[in-house]
C-alpha atoms as a PDB file:
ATOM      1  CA  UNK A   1       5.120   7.046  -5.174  1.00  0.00           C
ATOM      2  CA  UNK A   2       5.608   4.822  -1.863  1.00  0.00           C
ATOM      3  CA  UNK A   3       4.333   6.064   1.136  1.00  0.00           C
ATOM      4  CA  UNK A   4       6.748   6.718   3.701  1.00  0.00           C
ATOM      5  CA  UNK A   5       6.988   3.612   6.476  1.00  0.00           C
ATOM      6  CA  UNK A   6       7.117   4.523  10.255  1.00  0.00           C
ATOM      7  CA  UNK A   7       7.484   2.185  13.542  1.00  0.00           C
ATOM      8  CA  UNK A   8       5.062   0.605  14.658  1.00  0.00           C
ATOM      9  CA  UNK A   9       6.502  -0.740  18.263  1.00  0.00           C
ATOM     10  CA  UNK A  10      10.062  -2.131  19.066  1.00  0.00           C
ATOM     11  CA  UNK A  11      10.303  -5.810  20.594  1.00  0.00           C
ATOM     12  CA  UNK A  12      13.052  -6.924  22.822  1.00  0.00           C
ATOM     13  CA  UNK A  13      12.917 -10.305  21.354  1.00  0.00           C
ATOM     14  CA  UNK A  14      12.472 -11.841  18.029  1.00  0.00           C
ATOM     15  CA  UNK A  15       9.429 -14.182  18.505  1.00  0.00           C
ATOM     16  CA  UNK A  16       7.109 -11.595  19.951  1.00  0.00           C
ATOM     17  CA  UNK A  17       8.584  -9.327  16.736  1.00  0.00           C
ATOM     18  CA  UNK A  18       7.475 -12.282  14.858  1.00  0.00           C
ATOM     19  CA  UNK A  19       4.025 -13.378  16.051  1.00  0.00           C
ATOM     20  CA  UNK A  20       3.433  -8.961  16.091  1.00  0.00           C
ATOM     21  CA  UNK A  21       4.425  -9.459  12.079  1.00  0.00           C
ATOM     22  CA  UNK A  22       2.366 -12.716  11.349  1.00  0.00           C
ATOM     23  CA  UNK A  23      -0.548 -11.162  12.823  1.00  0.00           C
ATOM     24  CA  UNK A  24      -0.700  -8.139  10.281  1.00  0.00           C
ATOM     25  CA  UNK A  25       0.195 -10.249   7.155  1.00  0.00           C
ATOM     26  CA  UNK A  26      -3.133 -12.026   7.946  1.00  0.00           C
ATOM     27  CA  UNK A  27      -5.023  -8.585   8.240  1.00  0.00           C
ATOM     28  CA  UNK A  28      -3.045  -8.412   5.225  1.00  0.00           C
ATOM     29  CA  UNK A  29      -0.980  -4.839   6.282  1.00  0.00           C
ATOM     30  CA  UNK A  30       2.277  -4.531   4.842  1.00  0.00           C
ATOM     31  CA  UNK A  31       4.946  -5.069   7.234  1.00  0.00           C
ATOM     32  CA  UNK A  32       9.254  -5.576   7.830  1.00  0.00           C
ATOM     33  CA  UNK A  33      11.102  -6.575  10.762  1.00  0.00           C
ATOM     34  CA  UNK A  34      13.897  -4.091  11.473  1.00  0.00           C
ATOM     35  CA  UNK A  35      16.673  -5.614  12.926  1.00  0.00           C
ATOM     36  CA  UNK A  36      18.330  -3.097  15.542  1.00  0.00           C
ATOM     37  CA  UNK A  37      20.735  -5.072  17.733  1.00  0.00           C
ATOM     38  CA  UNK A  38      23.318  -7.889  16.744  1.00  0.00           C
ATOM     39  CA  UNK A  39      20.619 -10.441  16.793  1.00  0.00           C
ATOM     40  CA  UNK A  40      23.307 -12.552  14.644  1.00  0.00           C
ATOM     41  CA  UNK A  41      25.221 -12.871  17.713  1.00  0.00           C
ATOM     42  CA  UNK A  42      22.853 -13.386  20.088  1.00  0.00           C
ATOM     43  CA  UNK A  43      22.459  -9.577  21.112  1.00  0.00           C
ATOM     44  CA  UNK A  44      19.212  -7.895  20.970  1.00  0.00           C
ATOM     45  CA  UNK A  45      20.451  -4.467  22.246  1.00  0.00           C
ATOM     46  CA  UNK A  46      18.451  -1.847  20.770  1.00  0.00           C
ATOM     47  CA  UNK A  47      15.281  -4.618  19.701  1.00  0.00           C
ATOM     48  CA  UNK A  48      13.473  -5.407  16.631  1.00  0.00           C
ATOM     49  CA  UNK A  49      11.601  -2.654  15.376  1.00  0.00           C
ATOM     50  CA  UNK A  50       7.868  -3.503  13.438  1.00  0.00           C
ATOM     51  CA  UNK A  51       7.444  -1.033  10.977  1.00  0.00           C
ATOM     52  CA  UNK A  52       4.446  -0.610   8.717  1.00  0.00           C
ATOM     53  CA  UNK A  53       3.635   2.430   6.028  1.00  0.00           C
ATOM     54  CA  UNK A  54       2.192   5.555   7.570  1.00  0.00           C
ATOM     55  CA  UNK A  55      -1.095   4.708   5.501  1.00  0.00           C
ATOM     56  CA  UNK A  56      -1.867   1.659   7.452  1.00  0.00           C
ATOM     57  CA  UNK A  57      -0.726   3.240  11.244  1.00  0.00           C
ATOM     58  CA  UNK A  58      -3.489   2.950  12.425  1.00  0.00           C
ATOM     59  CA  UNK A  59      -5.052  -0.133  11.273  1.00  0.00           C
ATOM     60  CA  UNK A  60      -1.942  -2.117  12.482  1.00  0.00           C
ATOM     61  CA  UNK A  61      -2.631  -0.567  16.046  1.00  0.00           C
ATOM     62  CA  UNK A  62      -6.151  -1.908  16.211  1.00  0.00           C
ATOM     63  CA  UNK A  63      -4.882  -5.662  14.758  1.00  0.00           C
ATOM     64  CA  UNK A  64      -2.592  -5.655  17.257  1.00  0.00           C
ATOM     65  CA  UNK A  65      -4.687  -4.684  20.045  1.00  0.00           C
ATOM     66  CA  UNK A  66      -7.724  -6.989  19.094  1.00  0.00           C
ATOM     67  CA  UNK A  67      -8.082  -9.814  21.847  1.00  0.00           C
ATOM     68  CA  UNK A  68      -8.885 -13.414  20.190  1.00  0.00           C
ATOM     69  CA  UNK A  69      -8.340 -15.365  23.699  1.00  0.00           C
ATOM     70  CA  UNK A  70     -11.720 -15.327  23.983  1.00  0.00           C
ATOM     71  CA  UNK A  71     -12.273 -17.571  20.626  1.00  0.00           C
ATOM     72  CA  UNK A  72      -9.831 -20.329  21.776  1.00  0.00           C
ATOM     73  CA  UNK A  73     -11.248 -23.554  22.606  1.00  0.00           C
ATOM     74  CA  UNK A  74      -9.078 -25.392  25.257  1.00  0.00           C
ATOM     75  CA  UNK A  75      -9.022 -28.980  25.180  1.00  0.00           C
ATOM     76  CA  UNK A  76      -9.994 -30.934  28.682  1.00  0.00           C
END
């Protein structure tokens, strides 16, 4: 049986959506895009919802919320 899939967060934009959704495949958390505007016109009226399965809720919450700016190393 599948475990039911909830929302994580809604975007207003598709590249935050997309850096949100790149960030859990790496922690390796099952997650869609859910398209909830006219983005195919241009139109992101109701955003981009990031869903994920109820299982993994929480985990997603704390890989999205985990800071890495400290572990960049800026070129001079």
């Amino acid at each position: 049986m599948n475990a039911p899939w909830t929302s994580l967060t809604v975007f207003d934009a598709l590249a935050p959506a997309e850096i949100a959704r790149g960030r859990l495949l790496v922690e390796d958390i099952p997650c869609v895009l859910v398209d909830r505007s006219l983005l195919q016109l241009g139109i992101v009226a109701d955003g981009i919802e990031l869903q994920v399965p109820e299982s993994d809720l929480e985990r997603a919450r704390q890989a999205l919320a985990r800071d890495y700016s400290g572990e960049l190393e800026l070129e001079s």
